[in-house]
PDB file of N, CA and C in Angstrom:
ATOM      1  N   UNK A   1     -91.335-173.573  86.500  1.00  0.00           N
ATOM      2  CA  UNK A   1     -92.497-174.300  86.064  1.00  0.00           C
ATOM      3  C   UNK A   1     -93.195-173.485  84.983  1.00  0.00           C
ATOM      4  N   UNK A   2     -93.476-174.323  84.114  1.00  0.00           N
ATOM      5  CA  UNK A   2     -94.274-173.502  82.793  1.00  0.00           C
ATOM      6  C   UNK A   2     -95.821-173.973  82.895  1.00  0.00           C
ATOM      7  N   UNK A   3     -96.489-173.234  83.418  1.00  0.00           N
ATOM      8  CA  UNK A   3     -98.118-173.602  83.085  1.00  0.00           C
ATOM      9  C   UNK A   3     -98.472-173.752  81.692  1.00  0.00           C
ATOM     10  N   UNK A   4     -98.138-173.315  80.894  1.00  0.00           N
ATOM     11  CA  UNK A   4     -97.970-173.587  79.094  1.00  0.00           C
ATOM     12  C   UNK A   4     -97.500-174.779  78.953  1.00  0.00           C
ATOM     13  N   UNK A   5     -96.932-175.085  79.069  1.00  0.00           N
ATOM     14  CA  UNK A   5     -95.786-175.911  78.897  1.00  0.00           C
ATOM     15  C   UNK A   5     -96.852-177.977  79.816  1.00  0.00           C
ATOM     16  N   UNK A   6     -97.074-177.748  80.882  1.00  0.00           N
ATOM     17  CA  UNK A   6     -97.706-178.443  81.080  1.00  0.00           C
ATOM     18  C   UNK A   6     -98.722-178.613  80.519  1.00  0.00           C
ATOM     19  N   UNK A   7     -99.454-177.906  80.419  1.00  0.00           N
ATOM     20  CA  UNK A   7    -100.987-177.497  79.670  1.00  0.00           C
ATOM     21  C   UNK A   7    -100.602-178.500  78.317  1.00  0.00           C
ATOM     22  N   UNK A   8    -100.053-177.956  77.651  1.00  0.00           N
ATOM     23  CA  UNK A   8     -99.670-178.638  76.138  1.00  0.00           C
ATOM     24  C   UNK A   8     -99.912-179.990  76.103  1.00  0.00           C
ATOM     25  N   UNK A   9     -98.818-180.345  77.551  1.00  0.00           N
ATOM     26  CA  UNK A   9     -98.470-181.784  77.254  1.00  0.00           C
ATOM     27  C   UNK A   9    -100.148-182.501  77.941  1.00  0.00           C
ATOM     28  N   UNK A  10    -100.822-182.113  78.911  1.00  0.00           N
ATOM     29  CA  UNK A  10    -101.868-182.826  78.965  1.00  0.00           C
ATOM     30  C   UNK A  10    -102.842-182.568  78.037  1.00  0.00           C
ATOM     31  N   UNK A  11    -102.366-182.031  77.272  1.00  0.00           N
ATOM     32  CA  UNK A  11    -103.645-182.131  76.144  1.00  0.00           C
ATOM     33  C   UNK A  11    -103.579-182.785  74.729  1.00  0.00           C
ATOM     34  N   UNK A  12    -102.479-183.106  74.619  1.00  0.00           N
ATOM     35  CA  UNK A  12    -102.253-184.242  73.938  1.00  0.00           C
ATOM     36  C   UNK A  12    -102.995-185.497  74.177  1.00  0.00           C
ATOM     37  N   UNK A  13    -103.238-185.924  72.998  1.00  0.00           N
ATOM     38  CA  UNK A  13    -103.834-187.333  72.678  1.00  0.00           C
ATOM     39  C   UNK A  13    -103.593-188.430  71.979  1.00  0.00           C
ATOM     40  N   UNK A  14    -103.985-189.500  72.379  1.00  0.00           N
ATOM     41  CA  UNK A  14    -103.780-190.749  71.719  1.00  0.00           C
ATOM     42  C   UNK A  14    -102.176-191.367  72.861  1.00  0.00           C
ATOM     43  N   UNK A  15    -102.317-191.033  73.934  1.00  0.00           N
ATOM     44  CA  UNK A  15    -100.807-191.526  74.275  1.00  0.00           C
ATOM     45  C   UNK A  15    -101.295-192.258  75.693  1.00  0.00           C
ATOM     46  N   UNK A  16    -100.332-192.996  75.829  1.00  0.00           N
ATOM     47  CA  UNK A  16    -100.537-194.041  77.081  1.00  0.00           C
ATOM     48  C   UNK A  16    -100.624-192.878  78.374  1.00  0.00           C
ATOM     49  N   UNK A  17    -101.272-193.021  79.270  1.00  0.00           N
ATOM     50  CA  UNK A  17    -100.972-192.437  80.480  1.00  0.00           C
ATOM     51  C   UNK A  17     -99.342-192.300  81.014  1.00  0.00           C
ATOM     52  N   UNK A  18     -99.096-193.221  81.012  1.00  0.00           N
ATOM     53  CA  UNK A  18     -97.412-193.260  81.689  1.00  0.00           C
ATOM     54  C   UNK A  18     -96.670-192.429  80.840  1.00  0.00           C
ATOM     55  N   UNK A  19     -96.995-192.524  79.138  1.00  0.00           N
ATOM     56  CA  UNK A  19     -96.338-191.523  78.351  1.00  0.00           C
ATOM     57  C   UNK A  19     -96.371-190.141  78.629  1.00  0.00           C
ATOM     58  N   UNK A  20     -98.004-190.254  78.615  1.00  0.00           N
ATOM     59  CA  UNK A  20     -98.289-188.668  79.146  1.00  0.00           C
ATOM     60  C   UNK A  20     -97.258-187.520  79.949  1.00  0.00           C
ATOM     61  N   UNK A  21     -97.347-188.879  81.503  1.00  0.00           N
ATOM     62  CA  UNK A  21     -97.185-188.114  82.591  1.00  0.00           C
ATOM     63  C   UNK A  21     -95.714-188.254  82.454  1.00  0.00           C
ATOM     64  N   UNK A  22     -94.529-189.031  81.628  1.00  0.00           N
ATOM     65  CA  UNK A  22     -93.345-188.690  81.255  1.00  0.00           C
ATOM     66  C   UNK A  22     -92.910-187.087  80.594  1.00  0.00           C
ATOM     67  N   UNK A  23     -94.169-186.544  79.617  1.00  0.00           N
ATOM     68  CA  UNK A  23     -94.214-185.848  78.714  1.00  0.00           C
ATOM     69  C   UNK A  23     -94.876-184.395  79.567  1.00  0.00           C
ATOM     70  N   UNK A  24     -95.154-184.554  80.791  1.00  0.00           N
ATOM     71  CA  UNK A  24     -95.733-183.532  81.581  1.00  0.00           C
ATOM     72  C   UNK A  24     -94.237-183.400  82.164  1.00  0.00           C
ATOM     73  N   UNK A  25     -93.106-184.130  83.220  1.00  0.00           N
ATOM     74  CA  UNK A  25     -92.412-183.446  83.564  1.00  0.00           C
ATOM     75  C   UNK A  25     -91.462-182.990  83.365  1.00  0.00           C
ATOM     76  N   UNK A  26     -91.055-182.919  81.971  1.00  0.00           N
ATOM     77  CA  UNK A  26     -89.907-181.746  81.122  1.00  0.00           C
ATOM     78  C   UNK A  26     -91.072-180.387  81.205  1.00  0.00           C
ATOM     79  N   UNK A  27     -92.444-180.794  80.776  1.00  0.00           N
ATOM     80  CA  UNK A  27     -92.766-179.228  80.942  1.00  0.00           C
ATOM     81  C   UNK A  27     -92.859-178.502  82.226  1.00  0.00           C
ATOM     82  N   UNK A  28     -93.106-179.904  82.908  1.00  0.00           N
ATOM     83  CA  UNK A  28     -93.085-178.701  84.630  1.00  0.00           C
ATOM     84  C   UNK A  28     -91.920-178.090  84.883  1.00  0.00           C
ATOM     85  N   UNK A  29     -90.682-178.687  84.092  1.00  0.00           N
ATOM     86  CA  UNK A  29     -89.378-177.758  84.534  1.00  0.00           C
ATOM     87  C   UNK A  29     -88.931-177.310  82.766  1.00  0.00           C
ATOM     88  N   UNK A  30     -90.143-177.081  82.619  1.00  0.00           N
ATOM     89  CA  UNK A  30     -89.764-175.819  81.437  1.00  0.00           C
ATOM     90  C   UNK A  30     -89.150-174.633  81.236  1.00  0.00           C
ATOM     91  N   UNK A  31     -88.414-173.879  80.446  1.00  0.00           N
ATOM     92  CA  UNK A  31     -87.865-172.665  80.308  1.00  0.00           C
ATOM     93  C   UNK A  31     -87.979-172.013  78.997  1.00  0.00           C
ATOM     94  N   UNK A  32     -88.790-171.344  78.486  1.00  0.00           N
ATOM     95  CA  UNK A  32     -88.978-171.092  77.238  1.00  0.00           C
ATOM     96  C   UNK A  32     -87.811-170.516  76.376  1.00  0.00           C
ATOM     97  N   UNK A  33     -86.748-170.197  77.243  1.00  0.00           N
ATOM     98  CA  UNK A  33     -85.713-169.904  76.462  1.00  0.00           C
ATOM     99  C   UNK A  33     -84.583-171.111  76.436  1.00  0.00           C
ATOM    100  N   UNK A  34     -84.226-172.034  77.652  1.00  0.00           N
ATOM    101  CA  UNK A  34     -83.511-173.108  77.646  1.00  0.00           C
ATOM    102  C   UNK A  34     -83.786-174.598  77.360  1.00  0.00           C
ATOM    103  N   UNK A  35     -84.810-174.880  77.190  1.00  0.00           N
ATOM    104  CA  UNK A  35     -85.445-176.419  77.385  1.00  0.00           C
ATOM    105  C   UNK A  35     -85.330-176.135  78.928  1.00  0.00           C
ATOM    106  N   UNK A  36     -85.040-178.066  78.928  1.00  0.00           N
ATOM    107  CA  UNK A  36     -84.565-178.285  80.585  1.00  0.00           C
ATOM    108  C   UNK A  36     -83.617-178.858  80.564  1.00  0.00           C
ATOM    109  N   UNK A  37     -83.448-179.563  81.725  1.00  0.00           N
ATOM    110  CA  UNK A  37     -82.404-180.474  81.902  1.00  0.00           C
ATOM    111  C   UNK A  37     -82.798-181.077  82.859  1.00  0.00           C
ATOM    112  N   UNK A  38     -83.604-181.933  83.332  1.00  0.00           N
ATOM    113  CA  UNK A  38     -83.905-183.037  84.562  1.00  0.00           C
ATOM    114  C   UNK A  38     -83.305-184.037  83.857  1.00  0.00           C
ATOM    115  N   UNK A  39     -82.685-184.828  85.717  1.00  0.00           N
ATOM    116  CA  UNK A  39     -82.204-185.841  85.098  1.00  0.00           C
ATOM    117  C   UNK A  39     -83.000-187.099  84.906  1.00  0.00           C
ATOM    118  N   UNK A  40     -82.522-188.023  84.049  1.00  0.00           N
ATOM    119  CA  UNK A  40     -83.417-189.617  83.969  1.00  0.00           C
ATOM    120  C   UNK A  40     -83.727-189.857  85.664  1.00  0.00           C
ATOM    121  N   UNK A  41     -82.848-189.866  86.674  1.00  0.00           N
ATOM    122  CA  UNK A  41     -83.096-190.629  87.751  1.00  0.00           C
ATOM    123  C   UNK A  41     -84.163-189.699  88.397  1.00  0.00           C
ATOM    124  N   UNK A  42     -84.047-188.556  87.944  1.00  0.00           N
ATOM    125  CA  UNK A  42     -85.223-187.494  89.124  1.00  0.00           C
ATOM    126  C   UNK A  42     -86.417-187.895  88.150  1.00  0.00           C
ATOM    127  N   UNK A  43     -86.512-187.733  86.876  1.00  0.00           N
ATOM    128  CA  UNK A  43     -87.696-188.095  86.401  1.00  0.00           C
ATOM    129  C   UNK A  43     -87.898-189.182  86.375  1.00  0.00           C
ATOM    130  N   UNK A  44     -87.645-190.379  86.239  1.00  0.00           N
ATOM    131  CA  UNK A  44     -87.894-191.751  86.931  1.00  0.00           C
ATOM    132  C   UNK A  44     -88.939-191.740  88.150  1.00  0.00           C
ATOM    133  N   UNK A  45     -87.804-191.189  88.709  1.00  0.00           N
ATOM    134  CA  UNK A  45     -88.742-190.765  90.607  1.00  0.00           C
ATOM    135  C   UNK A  45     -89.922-190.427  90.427  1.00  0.00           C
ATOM    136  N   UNK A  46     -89.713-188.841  89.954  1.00  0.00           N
ATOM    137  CA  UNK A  46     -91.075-188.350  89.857  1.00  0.00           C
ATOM    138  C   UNK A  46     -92.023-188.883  89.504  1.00  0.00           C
ATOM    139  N   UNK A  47     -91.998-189.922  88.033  1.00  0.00           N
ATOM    140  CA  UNK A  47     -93.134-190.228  87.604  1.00  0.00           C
ATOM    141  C   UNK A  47     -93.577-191.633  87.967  1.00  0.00           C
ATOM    142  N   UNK A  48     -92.441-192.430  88.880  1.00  0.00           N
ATOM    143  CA  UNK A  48     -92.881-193.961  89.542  1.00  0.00           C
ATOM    144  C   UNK A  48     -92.740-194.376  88.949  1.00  0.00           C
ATOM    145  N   UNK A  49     -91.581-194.661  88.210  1.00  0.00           N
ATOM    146  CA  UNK A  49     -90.852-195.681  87.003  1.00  0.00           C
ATOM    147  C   UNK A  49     -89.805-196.645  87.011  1.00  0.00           C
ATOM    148  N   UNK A  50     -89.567-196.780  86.245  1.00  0.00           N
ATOM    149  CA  UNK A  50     -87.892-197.535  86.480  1.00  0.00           C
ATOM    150  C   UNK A  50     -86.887-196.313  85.268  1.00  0.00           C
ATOM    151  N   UNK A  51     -86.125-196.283  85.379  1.00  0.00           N
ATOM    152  CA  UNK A  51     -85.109-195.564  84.345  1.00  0.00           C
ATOM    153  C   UNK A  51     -85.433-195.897  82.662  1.00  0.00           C
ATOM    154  N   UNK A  52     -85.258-197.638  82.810  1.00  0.00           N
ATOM    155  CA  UNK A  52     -85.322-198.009  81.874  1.00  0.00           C
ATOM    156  C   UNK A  52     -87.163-197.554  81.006  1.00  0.00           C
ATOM    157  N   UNK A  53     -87.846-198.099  82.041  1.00  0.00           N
ATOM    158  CA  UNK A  53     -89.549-197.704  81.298  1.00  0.00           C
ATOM    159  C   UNK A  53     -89.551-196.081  80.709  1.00  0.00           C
ATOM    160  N   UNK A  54     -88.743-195.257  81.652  1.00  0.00           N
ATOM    161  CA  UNK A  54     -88.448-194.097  81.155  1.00  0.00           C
ATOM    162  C   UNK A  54     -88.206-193.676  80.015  1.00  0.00           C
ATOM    163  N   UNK A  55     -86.988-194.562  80.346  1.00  0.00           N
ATOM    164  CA  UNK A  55     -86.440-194.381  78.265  1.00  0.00           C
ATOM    165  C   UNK A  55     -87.219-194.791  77.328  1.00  0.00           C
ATOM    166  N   UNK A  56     -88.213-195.883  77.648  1.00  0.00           N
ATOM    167  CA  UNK A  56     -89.153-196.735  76.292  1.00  0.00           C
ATOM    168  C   UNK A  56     -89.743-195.394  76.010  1.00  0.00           C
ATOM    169  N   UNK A  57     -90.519-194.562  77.401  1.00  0.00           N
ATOM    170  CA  UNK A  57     -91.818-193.279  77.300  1.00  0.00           C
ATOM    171  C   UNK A  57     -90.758-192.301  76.346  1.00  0.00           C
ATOM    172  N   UNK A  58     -89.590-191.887  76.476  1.00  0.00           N
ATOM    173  CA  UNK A  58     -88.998-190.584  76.283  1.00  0.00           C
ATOM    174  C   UNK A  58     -88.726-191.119  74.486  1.00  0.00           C
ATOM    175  N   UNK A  59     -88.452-192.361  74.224  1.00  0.00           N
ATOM    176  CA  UNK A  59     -88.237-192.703  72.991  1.00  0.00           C
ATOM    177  C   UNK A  59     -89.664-192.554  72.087  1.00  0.00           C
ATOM    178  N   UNK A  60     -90.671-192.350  72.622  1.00  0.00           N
ATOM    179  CA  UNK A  60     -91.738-192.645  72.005  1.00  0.00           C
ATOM    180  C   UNK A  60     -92.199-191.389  71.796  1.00  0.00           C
ATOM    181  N   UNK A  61     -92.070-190.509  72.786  1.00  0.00           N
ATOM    182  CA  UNK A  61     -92.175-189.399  72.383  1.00  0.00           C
ATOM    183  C   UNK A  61     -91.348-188.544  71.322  1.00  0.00           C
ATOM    184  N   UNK A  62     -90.099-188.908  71.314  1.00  0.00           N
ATOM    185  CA  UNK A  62     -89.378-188.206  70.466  1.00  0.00           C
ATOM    186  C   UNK A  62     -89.349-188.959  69.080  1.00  0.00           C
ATOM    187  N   UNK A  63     -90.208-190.333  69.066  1.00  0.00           N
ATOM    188  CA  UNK A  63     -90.608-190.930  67.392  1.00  0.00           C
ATOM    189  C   UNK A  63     -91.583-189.886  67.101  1.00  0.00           C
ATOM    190  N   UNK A  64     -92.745-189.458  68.346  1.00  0.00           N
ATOM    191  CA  UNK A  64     -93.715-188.791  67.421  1.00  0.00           C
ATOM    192  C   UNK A  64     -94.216-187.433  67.628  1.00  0.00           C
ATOM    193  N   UNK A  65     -92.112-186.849  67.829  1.00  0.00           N
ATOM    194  CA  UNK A  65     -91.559-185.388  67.351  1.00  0.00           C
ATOM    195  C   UNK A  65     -92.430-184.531  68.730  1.00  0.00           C
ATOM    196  N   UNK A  66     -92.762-184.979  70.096  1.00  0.00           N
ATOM    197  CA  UNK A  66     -93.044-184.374  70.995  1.00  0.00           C
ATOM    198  C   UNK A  66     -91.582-183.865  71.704  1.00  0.00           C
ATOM    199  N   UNK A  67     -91.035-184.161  71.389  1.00  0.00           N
ATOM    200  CA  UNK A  67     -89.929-183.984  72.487  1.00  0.00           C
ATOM    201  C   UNK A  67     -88.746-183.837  71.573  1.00  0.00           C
ATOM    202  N   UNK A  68     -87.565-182.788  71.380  1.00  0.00           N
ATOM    203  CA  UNK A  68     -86.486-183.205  71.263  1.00  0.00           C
ATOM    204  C   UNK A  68     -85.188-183.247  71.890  1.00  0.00           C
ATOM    205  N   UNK A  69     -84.428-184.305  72.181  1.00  0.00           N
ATOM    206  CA  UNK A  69     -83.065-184.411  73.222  1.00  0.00           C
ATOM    207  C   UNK A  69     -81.556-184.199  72.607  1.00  0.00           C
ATOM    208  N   UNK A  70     -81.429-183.318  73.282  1.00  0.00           N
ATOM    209  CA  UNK A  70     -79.628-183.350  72.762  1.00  0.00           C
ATOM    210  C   UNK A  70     -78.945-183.542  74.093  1.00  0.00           C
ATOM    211  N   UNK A  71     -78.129-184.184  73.335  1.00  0.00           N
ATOM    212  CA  UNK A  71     -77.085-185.105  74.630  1.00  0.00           C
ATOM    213  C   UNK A  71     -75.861-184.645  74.231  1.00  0.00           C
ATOM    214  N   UNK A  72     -75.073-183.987  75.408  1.00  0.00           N
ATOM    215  CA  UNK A  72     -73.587-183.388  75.714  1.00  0.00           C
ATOM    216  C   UNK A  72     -72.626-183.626  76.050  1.00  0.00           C
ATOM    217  N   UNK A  73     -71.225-183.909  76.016  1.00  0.00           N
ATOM    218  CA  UNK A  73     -70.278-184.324  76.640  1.00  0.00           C
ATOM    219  C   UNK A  73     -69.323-183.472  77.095  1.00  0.00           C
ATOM    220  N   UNK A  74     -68.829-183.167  78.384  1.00  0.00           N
ATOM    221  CA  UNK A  74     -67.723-182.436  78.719  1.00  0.00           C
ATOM    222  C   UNK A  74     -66.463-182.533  77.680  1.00  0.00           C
ATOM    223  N   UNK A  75     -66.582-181.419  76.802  1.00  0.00           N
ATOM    224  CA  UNK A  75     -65.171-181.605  75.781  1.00  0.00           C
ATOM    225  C   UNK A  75     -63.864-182.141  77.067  1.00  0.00           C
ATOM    226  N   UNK A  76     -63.911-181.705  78.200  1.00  0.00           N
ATOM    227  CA  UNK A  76     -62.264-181.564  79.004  1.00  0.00           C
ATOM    228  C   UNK A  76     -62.132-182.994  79.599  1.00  0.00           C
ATOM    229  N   UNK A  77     -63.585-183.718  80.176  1.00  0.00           N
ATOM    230  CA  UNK A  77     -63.116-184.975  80.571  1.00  0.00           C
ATOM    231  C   UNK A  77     -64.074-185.698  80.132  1.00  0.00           C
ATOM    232  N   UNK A  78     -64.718-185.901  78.822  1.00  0.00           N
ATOM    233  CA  UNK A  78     -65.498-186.708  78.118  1.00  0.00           C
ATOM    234  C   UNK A  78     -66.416-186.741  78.871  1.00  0.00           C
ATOM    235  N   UNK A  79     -66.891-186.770  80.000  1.00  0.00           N
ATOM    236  CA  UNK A  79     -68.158-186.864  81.016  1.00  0.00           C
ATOM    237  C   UNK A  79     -69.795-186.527  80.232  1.00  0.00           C
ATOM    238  N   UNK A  80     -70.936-187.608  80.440  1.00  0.00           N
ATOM    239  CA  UNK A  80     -71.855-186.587  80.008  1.00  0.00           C
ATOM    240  C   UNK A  80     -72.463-185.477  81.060  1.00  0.00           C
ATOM    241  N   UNK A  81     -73.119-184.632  80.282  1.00  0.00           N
ATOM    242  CA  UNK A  81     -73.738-183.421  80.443  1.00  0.00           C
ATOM    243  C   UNK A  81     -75.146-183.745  80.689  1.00  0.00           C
ATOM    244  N   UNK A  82     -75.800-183.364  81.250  1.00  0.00           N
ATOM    245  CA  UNK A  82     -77.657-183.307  81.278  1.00  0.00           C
ATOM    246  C   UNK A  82     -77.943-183.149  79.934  1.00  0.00           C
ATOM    247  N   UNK A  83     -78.982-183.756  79.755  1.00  0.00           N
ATOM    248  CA  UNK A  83     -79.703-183.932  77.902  1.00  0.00           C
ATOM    249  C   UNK A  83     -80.678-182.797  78.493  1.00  0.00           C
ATOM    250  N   UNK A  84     -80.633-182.074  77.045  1.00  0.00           N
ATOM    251  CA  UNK A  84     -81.564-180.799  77.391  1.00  0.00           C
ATOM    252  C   UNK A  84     -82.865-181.047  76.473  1.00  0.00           C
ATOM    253  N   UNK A  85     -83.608-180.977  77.043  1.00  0.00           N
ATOM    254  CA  UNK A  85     -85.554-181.811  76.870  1.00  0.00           C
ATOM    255  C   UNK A  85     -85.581-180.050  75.594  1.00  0.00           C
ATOM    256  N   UNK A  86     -86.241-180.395  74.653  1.00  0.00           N
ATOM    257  CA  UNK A  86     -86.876-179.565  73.844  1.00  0.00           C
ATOM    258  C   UNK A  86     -88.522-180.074  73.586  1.00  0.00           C
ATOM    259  N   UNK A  87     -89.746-179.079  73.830  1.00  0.00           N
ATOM    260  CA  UNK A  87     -90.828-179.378  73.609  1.00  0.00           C
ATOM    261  C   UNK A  87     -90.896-179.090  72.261  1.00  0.00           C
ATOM    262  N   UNK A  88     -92.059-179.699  71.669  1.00  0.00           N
ATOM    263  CA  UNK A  88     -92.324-179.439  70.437  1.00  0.00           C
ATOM    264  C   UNK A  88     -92.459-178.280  69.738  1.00  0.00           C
ATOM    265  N   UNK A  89     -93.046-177.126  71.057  1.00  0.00           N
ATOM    266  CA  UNK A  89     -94.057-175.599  70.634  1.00  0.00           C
ATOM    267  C   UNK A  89     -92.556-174.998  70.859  1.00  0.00           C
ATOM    268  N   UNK A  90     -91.373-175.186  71.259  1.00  0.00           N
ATOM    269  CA  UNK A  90     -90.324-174.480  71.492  1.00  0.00           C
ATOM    270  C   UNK A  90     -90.244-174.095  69.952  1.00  0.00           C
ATOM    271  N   UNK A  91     -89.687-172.631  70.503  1.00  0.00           N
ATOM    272  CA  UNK A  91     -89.177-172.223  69.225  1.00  0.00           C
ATOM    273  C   UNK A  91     -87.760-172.553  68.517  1.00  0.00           C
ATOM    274  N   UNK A  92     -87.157-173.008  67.906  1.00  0.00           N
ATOM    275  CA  UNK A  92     -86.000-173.733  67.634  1.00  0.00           C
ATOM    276  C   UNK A  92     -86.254-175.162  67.404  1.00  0.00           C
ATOM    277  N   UNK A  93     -87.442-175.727  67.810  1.00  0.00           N
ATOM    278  CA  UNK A  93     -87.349-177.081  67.657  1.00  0.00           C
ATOM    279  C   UNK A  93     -87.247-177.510  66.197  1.00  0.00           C
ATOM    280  N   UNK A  94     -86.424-178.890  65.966  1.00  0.00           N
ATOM    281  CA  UNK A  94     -86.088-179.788  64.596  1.00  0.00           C
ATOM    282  C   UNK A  94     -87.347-179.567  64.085  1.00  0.00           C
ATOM    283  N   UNK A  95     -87.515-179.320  62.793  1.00  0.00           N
ATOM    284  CA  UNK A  95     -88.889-179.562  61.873  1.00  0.00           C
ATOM    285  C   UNK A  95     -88.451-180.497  60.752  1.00  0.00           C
ATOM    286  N   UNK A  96     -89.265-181.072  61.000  1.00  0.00           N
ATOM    287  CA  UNK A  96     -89.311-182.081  59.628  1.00  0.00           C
ATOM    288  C   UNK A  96     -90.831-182.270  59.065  1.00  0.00           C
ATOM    289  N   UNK A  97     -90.609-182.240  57.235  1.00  0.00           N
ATOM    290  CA  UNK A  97     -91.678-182.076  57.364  1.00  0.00           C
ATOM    291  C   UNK A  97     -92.698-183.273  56.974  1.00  0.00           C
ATOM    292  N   UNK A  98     -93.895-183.095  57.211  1.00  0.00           N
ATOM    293  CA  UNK A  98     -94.813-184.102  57.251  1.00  0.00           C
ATOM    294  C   UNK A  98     -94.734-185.372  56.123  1.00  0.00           C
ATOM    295  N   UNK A  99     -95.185-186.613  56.524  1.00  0.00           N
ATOM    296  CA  UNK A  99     -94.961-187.413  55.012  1.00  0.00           C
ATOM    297  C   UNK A  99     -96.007-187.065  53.505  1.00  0.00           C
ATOM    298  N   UNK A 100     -97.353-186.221  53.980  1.00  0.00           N
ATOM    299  CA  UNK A 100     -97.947-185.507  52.928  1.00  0.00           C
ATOM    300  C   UNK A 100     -97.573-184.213  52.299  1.00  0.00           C
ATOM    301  N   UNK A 101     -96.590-183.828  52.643  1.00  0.00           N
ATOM    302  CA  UNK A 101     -95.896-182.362  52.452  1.00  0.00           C
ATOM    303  C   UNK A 101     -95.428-182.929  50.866  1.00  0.00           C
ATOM    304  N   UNK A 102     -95.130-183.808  50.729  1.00  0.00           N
ATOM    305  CA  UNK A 102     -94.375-184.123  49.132  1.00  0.00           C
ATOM    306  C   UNK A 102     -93.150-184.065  49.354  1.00  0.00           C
ATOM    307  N   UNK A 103     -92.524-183.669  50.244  1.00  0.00           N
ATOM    308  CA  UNK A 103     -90.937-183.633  50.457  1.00  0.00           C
ATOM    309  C   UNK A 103     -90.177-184.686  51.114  1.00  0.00           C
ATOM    310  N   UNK A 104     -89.183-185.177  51.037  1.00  0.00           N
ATOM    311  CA  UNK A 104     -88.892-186.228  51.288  1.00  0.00           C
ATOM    312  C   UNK A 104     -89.046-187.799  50.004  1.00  0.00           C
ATOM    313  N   UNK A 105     -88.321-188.579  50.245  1.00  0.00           N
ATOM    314  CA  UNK A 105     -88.052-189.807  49.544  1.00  0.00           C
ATOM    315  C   UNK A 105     -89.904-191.208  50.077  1.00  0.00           C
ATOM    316  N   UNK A 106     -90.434-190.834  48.499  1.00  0.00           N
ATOM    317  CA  UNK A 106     -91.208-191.632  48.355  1.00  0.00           C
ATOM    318  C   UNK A 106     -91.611-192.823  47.592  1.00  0.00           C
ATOM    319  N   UNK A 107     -91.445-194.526  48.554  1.00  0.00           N
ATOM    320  CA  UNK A 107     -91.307-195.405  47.244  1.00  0.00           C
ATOM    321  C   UNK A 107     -92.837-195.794  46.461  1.00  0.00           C
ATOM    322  N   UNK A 108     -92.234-195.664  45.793  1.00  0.00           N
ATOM    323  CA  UNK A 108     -93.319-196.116  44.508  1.00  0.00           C
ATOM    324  C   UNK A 108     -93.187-197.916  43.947  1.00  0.00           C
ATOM    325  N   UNK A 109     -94.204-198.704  44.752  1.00  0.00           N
ATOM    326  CA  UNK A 109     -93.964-199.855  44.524  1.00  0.00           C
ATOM    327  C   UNK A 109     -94.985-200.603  43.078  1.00  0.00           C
ATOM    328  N   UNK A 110     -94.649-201.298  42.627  1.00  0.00           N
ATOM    329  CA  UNK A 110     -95.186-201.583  41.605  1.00  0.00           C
ATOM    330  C   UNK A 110     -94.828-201.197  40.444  1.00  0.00           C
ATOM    331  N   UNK A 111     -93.605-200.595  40.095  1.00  0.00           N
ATOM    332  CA  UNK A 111     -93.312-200.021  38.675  1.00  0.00           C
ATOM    333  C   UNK A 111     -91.514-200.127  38.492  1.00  0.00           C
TER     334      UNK A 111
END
């Protein structure tokens, strides 16, 4: 359990409750050096969901770069692997940068 790691995620704002408390339990099984790995059905449980509502919360978070998931497959019998939860404050996490940064493809309509 990461007290950091939780902390973060309830202090975030602007997000639905149910998002929230999706976004609290990757940090309760935080590892600052591994992510995690809970699965959809335990976090389902935990947070009184369905799998599927799960996925809407976990997709929403990772549109707005709280979360990132990599998903694994057993090279030997194609099987998947546990998706390993990355928080945002992790070090290693994807950066991309902001749409005011100037970087990135900007259309210019009207010309």
């Amino acid at each position: 359990m990461s007290h950091a790691a939780t902390n973060r995620a309830i202090q975030q704002r602007r997000l639905k409750p149910a998002t929230k408390i999706v976004l609290w339990h990757p940090g309760d099984r935080h590892n600052p050096d591994y992510g995690c790995f809970p699965t959809q059905a335990r976090m389902a449980e935990d947070a009184e969901m369905s799998i599927s509502a799960l996925n809407d919360h976990l997709a929403t978070l990772e549109d707005l770069g709280l979360i990132h998931r990599i998903r694994a497959h057993d090279p030997h019998n194609h099987r998947r692997l546990p998706t390993r939860y990355i928080l945002r404050f992790d070090q290693g996490f994807p950066q991309k940068p902001p749409p005011e940064s100037g970087y990135g493809f900007v259309e210019i309509r009207g010309k």
